[in-house]
N, C-alpha and C. Protein backbone atom coordinates (compact mmCIF):
# COMPACT_ATOMS: atom_id res chain seq x y z
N UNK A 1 -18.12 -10.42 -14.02
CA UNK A 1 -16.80 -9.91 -14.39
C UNK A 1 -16.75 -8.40 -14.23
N UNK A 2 -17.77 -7.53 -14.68
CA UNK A 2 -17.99 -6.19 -14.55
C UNK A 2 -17.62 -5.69 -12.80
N UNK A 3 -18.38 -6.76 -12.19
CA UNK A 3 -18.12 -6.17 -10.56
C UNK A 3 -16.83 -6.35 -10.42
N UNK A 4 -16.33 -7.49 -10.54
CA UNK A 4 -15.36 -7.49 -10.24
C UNK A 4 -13.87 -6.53 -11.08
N UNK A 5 -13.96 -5.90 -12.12
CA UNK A 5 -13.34 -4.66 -12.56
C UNK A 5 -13.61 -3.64 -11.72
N UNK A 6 -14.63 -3.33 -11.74
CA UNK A 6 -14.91 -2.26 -10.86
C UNK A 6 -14.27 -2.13 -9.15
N UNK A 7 -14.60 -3.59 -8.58
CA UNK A 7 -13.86 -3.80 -7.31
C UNK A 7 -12.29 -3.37 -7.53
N UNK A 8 -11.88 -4.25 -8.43
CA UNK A 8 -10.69 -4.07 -8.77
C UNK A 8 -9.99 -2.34 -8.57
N UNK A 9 -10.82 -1.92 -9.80
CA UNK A 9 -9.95 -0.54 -10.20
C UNK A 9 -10.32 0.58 -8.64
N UNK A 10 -11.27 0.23 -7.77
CA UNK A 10 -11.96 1.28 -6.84
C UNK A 10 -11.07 0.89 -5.34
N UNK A 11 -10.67 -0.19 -5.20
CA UNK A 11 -9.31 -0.56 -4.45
C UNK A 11 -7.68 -0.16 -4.58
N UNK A 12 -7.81 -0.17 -6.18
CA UNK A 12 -6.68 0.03 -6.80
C UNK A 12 -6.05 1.57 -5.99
N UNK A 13 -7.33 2.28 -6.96
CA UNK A 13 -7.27 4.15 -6.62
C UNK A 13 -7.31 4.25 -5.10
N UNK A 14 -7.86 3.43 -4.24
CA UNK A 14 -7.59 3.63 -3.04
C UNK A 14 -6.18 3.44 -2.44
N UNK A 15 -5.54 2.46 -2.48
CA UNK A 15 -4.48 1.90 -2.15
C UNK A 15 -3.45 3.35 -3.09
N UNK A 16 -3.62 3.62 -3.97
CA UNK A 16 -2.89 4.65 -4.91
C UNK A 16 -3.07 6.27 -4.20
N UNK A 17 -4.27 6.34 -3.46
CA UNK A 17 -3.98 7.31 -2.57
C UNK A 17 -3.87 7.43 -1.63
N UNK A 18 -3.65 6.32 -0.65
CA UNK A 18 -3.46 6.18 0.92
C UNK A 18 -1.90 5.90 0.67
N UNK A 19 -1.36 5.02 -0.06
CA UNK A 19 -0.19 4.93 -0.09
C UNK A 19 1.14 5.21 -1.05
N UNK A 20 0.31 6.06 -2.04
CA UNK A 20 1.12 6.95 -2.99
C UNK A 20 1.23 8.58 -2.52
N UNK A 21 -0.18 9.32 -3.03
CA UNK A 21 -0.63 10.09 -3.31
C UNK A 21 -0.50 11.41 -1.79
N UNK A 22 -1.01 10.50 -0.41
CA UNK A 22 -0.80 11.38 0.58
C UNK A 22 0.37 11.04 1.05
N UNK A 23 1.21 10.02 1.18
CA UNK A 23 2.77 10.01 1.80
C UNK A 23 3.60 11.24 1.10
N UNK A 24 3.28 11.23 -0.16
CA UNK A 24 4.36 11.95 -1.32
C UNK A 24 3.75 13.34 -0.84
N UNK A 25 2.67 13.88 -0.61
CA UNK A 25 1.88 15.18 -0.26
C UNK A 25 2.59 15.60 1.28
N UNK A 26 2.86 14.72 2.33
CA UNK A 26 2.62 14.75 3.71
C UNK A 26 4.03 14.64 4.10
N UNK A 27 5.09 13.90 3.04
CA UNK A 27 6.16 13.52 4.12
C UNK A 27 7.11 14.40 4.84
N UNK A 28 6.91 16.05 4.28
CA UNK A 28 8.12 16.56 4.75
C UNK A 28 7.11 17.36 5.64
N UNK A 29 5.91 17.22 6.18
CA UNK A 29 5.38 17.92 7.46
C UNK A 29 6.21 17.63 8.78
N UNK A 30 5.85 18.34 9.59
CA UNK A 30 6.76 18.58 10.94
C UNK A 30 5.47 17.28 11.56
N UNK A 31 4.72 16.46 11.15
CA UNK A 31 3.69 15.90 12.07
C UNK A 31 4.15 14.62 11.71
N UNK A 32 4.75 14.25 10.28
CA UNK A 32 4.93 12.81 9.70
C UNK A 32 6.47 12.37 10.22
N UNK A 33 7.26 13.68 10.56
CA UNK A 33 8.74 13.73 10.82
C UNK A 33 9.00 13.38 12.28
N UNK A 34 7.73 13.43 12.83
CA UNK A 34 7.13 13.41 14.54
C UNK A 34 7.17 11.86 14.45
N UNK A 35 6.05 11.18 13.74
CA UNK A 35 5.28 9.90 13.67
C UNK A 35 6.51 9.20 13.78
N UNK A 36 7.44 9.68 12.44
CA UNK A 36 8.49 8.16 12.38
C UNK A 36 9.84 8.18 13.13
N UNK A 37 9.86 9.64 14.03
CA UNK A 37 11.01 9.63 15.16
C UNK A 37 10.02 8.85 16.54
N UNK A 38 8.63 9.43 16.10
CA UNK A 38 8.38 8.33 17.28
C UNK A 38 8.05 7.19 17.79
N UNK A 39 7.84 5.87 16.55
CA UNK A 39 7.72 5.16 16.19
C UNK A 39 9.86 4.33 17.00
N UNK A 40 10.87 5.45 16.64
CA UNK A 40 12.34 4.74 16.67
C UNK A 40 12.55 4.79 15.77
N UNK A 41 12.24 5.08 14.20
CA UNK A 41 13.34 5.27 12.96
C UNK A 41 13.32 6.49 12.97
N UNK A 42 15.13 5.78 11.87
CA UNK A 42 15.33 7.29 11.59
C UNK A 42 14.98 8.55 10.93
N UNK A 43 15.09 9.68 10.86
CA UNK A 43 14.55 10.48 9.64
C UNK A 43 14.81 10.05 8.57
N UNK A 44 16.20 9.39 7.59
CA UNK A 44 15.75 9.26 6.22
C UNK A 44 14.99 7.76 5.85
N UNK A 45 14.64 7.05 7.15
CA UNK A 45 13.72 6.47 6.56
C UNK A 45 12.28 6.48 6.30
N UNK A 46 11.98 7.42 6.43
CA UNK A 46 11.19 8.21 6.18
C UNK A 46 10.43 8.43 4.14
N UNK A 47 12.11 9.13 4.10
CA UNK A 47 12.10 9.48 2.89
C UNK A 47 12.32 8.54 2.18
N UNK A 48 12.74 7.15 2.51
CA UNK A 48 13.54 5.54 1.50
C UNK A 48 11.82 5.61 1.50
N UNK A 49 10.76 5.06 2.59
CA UNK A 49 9.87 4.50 2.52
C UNK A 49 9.20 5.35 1.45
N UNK A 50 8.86 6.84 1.65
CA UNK A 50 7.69 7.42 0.77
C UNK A 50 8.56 6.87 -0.60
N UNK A 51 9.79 7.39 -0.99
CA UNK A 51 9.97 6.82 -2.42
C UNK A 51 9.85 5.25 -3.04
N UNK A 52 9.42 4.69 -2.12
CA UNK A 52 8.59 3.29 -2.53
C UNK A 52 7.37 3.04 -2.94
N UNK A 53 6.87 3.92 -1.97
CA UNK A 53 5.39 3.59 -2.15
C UNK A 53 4.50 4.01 -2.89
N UNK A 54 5.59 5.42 -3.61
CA UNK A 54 4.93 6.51 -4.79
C UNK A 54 5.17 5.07 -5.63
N UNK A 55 6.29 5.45 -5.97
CA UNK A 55 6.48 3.84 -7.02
C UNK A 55 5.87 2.71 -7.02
N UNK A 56 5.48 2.07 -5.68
CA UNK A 56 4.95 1.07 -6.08
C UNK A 56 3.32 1.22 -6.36
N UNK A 57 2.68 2.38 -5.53
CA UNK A 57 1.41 2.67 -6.00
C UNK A 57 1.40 3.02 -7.65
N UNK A 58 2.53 3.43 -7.86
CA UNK A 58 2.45 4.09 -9.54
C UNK A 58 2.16 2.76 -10.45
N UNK A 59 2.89 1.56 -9.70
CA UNK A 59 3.64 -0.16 -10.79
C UNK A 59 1.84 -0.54 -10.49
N UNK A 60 1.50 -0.27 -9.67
CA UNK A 60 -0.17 -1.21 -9.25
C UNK A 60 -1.29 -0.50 -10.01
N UNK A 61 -1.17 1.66 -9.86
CA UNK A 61 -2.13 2.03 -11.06
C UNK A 61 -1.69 1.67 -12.92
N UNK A 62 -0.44 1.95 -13.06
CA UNK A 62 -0.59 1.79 -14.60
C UNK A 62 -0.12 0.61 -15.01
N UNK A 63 -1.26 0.41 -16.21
CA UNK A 63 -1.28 -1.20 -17.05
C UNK A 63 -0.11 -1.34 -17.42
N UNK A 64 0.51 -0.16 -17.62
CA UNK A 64 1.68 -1.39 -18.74
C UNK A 64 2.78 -1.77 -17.80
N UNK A 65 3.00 -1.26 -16.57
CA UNK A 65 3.56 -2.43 -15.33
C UNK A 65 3.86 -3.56 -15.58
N UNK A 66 4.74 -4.44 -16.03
CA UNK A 66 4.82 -6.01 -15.69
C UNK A 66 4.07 -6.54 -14.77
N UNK A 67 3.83 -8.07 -14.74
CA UNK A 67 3.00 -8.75 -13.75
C UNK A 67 3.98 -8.82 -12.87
N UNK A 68 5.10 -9.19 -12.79
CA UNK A 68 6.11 -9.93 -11.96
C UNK A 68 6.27 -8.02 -10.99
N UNK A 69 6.45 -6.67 -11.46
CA UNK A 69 6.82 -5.96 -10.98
C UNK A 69 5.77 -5.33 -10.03
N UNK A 70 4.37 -5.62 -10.69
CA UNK A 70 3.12 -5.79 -9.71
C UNK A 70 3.20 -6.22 -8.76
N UNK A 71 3.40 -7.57 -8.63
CA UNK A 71 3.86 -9.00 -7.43
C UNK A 71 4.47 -8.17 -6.48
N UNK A 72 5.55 -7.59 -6.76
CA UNK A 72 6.55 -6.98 -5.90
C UNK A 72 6.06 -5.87 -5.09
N UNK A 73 5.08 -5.24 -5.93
CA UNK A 73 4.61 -3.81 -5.52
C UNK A 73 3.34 -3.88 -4.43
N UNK A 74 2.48 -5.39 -4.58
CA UNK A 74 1.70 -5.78 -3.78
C UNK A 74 2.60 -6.68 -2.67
N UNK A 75 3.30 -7.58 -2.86
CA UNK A 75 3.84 -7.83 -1.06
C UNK A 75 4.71 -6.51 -0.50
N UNK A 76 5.19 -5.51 -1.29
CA UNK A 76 5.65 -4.58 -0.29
C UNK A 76 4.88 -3.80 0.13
N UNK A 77 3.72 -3.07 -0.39
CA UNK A 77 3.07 -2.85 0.32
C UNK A 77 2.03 -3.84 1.47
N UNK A 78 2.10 -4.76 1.24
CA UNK A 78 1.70 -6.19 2.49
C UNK A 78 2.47 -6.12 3.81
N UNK A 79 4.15 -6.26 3.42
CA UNK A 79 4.91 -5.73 4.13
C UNK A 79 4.97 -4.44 5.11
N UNK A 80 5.08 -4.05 4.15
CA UNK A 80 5.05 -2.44 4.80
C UNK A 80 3.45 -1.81 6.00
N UNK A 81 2.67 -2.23 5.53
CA UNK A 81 1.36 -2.46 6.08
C UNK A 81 1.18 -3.44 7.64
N UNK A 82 1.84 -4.27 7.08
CA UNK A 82 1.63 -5.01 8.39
C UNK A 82 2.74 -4.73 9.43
N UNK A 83 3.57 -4.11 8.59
CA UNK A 83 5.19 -3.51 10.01
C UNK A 83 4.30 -2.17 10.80
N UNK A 84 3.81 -1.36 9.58
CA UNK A 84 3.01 -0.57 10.23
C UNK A 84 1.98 -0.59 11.72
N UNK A 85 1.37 -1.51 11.40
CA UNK A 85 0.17 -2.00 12.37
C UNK A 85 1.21 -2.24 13.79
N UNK A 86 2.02 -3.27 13.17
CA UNK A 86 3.23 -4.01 14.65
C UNK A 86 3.52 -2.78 15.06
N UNK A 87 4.45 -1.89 14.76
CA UNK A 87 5.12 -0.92 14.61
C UNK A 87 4.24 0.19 16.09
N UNK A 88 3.36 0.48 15.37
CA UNK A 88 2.08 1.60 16.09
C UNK A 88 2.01 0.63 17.54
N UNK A 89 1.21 -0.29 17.06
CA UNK A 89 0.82 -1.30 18.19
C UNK A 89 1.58 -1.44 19.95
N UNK A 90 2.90 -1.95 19.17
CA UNK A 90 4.79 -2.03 20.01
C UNK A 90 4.61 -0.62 20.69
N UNK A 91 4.45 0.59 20.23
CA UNK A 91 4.78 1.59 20.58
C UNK A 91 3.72 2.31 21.41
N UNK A 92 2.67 2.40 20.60
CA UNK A 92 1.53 3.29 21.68
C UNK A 92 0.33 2.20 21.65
N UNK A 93 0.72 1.10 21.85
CA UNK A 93 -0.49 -0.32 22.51
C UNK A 93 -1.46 -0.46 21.54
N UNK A 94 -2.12 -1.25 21.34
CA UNK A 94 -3.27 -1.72 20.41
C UNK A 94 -4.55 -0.52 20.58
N UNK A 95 -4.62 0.46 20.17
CA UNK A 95 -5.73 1.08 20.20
C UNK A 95 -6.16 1.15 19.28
N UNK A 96 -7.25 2.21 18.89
CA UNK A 96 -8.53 1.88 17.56
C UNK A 96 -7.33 2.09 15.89
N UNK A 97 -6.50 3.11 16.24
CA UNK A 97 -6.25 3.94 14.89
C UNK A 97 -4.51 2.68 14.34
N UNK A 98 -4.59 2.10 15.81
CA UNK A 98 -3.64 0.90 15.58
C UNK A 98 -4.34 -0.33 14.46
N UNK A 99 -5.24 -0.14 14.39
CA UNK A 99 -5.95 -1.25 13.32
C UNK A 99 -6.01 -0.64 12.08
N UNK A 100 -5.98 0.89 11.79
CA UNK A 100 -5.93 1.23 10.50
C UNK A 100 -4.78 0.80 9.53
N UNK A 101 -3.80 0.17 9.78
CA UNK A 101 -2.76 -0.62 8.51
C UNK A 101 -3.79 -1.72 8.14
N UNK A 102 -4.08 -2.36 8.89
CA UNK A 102 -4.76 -3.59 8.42
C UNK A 102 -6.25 -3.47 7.58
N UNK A 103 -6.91 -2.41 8.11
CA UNK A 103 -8.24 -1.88 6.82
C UNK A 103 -7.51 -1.96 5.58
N UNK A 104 -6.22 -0.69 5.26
CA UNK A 104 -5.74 -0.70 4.28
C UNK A 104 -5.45 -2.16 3.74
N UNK A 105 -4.67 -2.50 4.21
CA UNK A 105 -4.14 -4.29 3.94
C UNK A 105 -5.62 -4.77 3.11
N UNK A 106 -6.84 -5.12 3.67
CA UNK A 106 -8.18 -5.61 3.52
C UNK A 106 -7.75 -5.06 1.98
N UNK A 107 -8.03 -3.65 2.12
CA UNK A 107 -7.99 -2.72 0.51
C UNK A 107 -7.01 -3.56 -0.39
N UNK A 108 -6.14 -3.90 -0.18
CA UNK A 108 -5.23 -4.21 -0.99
C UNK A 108 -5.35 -5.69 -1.07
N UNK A 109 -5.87 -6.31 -0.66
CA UNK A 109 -5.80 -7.67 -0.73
C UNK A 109 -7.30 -8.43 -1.80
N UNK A 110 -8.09 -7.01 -1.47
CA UNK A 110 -9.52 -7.31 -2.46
C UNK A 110 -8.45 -6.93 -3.85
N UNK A 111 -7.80 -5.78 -3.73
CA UNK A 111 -7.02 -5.24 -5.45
C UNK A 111 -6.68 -6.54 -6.04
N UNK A 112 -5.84 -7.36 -5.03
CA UNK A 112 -4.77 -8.28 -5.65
C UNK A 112 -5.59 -9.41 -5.93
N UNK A 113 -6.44 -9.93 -5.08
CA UNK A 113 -7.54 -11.24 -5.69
C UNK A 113 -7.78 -10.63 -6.83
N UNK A 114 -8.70 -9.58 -7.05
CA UNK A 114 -9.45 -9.29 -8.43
C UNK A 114 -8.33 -8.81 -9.55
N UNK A 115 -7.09 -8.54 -9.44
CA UNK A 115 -6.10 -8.26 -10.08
C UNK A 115 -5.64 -9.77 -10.96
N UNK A 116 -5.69 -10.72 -9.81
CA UNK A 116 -4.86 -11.76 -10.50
C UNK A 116 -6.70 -12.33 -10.69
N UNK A 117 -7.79 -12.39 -10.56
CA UNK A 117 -9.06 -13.15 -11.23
C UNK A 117 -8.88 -12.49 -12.65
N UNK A 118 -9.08 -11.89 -12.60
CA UNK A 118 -9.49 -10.62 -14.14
C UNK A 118 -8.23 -10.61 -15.03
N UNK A 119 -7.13 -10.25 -14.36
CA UNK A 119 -5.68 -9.97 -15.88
C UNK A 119 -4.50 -11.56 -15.58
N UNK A 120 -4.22 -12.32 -14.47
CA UNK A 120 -3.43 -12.81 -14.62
C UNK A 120 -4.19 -14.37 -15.30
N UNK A 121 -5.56 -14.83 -14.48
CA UNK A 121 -5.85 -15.88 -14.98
C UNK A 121 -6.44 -16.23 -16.33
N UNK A 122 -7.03 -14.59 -16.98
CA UNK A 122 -7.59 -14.36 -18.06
C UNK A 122 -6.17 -14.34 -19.47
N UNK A 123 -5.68 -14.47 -18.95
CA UNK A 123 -4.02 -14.58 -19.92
C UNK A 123 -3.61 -15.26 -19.45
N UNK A 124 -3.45 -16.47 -18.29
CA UNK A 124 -2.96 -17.47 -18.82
C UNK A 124 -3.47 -18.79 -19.13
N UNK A 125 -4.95 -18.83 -19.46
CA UNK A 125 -6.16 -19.10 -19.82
C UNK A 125 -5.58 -19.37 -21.64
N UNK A 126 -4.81 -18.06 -22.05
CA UNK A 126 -5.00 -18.44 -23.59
C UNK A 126 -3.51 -18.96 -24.09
């Protein structure tokens, strides 16, 4: 049970700074404003996306989050992750840094197993 907390919370903080912590740091650079005109969206989606992902990284680090608002906060970032990968892919072809959504994804998918082993099945167990 210990490993698996630990897995848990060391995924968590990851996912909380790949997809909170540096979007919210990075988005108004002239390099991120580049990425998502060149990708085909527009500039304020840009800014819809980072204000999601602060939030939803925020609903996935702190406990007192609802489960159900968790749920939400892990398929959008699932979502968002895997449009990413398509997204890059569609545009400048399958190369190496085109597989980096899906590492992340990996990250987030160990969070959410050990998320729902450890707090969802351990409560509804009693």
């Amino acid at each position: 049970m210990k490993k698996g907390i630990i897995a848990y919370w060391v995924c968590t903080i990851i996912i909380f700074l790949m997809e909170g912590v540096m979007p919210a740091l990075t988005s108004q650079t002239e390099m991120a404003k580049q990425g998502i005109s060149h990708l085909g969206y527009p500039a304020y989606f840009g800014n819809i996306l980072v204000i999601f992902k602060v939030l939803g990284a925020l609903a996935l680090l702190l406990p007192i989050v609802p489960a159900k608002i968790k749920e939400w906060a892990y398929a959008g970032f699932t979502f968002n992750l895997i449009f990413a990968f398509l997204s890059h892919g569609m545009v400048d072809g399958f190369t190496g840094l085109t597989y980096f959504p899906l590492v992340i994804l990996a990250i987030l998918w160990i969070s959410y197993l050990q998320y729902h082993k450890i707090f969802i099945q351990k409560n509804s167990a009693l």
